[in-house]
PDB file of N, CA and C in Angstrom:
ATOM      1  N   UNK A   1      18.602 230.381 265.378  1.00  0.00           N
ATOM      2  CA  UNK A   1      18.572 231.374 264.317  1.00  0.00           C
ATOM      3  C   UNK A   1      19.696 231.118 263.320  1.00  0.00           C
ATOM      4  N   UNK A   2      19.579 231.644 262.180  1.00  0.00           N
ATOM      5  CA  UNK A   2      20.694 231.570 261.074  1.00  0.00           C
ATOM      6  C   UNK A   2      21.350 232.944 261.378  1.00  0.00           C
ATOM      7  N   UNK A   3      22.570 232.316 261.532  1.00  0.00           N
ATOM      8  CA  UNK A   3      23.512 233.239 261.377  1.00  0.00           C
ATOM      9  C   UNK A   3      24.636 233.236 260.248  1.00  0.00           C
ATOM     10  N   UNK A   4      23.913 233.309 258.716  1.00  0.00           N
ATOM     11  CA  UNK A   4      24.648 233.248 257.395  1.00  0.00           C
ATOM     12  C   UNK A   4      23.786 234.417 256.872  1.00  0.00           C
ATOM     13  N   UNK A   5      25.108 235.404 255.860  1.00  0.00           N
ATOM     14  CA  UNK A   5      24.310 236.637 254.807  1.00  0.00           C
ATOM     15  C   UNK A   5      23.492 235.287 254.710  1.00  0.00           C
ATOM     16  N   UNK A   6      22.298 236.412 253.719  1.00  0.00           N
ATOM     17  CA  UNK A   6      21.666 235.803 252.902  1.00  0.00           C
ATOM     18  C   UNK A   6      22.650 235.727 251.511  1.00  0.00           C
ATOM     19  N   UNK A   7      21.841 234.768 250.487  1.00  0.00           N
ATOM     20  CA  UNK A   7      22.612 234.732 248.958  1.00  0.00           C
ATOM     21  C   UNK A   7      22.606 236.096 247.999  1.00  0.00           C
ATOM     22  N   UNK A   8      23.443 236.134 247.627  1.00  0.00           N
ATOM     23  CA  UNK A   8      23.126 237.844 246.339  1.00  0.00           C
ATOM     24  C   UNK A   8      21.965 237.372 245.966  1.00  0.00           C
ATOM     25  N   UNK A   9      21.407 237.901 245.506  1.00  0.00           N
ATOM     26  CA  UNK A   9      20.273 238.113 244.537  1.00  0.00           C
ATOM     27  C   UNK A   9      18.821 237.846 245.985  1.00  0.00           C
ATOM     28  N   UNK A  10      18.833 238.252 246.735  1.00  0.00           N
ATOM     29  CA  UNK A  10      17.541 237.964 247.704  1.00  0.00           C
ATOM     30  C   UNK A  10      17.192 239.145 248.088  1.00  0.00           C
ATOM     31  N   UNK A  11      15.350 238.555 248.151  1.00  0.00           N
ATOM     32  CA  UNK A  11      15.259 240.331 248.513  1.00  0.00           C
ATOM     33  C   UNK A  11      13.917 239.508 249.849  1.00  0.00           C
ATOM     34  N   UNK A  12      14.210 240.002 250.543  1.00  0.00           N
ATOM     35  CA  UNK A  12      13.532 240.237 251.836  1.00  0.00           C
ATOM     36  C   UNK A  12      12.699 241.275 252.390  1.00  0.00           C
ATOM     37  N   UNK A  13      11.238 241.076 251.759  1.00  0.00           N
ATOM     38  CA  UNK A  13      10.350 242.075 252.471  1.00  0.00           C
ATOM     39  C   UNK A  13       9.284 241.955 253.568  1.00  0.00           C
ATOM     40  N   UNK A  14       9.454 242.222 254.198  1.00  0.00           N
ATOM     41  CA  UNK A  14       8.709 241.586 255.237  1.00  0.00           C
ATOM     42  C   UNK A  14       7.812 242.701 256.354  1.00  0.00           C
ATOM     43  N   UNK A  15       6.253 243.128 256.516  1.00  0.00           N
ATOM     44  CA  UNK A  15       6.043 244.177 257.488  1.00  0.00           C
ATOM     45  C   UNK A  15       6.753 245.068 257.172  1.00  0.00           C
ATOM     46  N   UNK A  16       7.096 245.856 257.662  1.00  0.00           N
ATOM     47  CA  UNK A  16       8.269 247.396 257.741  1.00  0.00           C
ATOM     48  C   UNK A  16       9.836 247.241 257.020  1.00  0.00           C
ATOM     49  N   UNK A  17      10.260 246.308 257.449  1.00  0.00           N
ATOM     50  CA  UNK A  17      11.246 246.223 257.217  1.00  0.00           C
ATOM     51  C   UNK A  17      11.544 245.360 255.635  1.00  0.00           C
ATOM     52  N   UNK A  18      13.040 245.782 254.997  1.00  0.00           N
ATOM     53  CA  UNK A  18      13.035 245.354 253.523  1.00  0.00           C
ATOM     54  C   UNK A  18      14.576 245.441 253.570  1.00  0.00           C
ATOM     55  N   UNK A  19      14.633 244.094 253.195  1.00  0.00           N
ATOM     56  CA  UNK A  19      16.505 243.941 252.460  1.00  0.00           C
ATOM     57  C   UNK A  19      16.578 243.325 251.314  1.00  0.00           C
ATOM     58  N   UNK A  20      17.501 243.993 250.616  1.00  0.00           N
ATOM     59  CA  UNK A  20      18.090 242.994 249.530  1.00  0.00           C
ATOM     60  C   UNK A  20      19.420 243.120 249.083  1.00  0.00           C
ATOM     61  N   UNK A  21      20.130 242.177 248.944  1.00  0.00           N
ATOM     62  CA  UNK A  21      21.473 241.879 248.204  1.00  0.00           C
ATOM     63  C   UNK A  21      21.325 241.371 246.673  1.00  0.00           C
ATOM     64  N   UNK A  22      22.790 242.290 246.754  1.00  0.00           N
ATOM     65  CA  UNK A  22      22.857 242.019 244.822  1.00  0.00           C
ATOM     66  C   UNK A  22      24.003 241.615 244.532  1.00  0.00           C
ATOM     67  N   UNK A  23      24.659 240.837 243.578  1.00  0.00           N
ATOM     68  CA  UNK A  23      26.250 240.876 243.322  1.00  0.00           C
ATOM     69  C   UNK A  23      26.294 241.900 242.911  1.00  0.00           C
ATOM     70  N   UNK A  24      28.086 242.594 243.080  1.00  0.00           N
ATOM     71  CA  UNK A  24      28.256 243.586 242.264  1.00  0.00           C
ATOM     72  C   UNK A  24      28.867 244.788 243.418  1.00  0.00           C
ATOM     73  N   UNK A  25      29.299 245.932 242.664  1.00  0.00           N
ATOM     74  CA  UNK A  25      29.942 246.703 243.640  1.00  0.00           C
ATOM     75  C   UNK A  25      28.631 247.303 243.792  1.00  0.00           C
ATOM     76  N   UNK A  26      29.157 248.312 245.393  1.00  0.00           N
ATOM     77  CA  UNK A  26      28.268 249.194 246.389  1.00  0.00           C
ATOM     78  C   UNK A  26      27.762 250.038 245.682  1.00  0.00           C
ATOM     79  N   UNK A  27      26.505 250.493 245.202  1.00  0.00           N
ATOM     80  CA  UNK A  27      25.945 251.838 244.792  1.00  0.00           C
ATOM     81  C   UNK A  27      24.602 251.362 244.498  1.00  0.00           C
ATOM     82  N   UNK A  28      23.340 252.470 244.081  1.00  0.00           N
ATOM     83  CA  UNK A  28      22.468 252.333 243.506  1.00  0.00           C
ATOM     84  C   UNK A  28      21.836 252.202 242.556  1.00  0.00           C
ATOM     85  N   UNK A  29      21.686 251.154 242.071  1.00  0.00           N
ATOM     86  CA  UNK A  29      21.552 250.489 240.848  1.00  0.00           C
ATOM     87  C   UNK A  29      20.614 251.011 240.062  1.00  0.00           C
ATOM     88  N   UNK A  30      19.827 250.664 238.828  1.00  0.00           N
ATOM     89  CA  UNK A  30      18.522 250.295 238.777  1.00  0.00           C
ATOM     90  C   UNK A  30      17.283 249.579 239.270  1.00  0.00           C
ATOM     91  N   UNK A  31      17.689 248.064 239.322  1.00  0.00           N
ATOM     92  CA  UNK A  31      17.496 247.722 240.098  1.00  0.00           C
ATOM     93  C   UNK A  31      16.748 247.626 241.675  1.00  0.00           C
ATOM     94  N   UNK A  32      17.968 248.448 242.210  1.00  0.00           N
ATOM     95  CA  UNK A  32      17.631 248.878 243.766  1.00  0.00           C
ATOM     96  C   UNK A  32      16.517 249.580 243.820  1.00  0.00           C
ATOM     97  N   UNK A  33      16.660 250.582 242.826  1.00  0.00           N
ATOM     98  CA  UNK A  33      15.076 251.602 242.654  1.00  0.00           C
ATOM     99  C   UNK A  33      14.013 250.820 242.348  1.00  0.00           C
ATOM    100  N   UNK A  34      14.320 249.893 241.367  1.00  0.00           N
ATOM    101  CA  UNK A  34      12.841 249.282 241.274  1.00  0.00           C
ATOM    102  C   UNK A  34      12.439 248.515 242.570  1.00  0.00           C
ATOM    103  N   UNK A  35      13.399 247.884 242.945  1.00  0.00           N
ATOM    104  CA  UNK A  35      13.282 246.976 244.647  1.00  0.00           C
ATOM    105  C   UNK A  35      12.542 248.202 245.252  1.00  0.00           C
ATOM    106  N   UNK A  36      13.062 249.044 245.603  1.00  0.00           N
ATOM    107  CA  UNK A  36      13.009 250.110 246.909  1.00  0.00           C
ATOM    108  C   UNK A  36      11.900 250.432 246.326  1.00  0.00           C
ATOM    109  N   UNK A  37      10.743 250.878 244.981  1.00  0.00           N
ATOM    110  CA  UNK A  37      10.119 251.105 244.704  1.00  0.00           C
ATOM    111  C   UNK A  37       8.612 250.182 245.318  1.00  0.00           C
ATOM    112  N   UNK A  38       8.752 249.383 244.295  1.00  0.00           N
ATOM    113  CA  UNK A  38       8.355 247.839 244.857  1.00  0.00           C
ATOM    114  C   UNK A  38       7.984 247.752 246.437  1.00  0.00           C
ATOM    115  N   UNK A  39       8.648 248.098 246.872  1.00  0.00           N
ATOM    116  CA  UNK A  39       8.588 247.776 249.018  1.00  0.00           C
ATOM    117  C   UNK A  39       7.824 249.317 249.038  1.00  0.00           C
ATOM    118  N   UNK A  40       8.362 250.556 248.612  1.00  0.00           N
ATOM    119  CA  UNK A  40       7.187 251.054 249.044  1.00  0.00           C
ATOM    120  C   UNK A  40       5.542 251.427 248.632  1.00  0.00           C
ATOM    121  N   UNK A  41       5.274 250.840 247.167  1.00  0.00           N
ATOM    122  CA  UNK A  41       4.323 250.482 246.963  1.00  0.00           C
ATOM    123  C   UNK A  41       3.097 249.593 247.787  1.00  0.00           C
ATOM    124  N   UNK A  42       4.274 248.738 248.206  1.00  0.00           N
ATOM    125  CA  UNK A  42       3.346 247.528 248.903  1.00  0.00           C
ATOM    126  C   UNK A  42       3.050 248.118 249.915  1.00  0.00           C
ATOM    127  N   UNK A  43       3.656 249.108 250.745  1.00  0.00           N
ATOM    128  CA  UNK A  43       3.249 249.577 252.165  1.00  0.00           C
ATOM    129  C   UNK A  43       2.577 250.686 252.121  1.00  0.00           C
ATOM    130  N   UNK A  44       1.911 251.165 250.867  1.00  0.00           N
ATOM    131  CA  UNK A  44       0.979 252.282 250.566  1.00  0.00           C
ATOM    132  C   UNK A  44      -0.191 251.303 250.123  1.00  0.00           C
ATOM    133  N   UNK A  45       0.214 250.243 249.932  1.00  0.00           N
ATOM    134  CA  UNK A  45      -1.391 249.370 249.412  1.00  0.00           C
ATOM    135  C   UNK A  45      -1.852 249.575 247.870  1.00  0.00           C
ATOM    136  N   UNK A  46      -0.438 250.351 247.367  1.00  0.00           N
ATOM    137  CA  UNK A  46      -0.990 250.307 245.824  1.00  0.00           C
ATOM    138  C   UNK A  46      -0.379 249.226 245.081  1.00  0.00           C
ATOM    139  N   UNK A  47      -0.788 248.451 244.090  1.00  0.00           N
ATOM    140  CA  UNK A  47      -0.108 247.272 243.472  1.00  0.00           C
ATOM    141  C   UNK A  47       0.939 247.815 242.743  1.00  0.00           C
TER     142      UNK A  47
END
């Protein structure tokens, strides 16, 4: 197995589970909403 973060800017969605890293300090971005948006779209089956 890899045991390295992933790189900033990756977003990992996969089944249930969803990560992503960003550069930049800790908080919720824009961004993040559209990510977090995005992941749960896909798991409602709407495009």
């Amino acid at each position: 197995t890899d045991n390295r973060w992933p790189e900033a800017d990756c977003i990992l969605h996969q089944g249930r589970v969803a990560y992503h890293r960003r550069p930049g300090c800790h908080y919720l971005s824009r961004t993040d909403w559209q990510r977090f948006m995005a992941y749960a779209n896909k798991l409602a089956g709407r495009p």
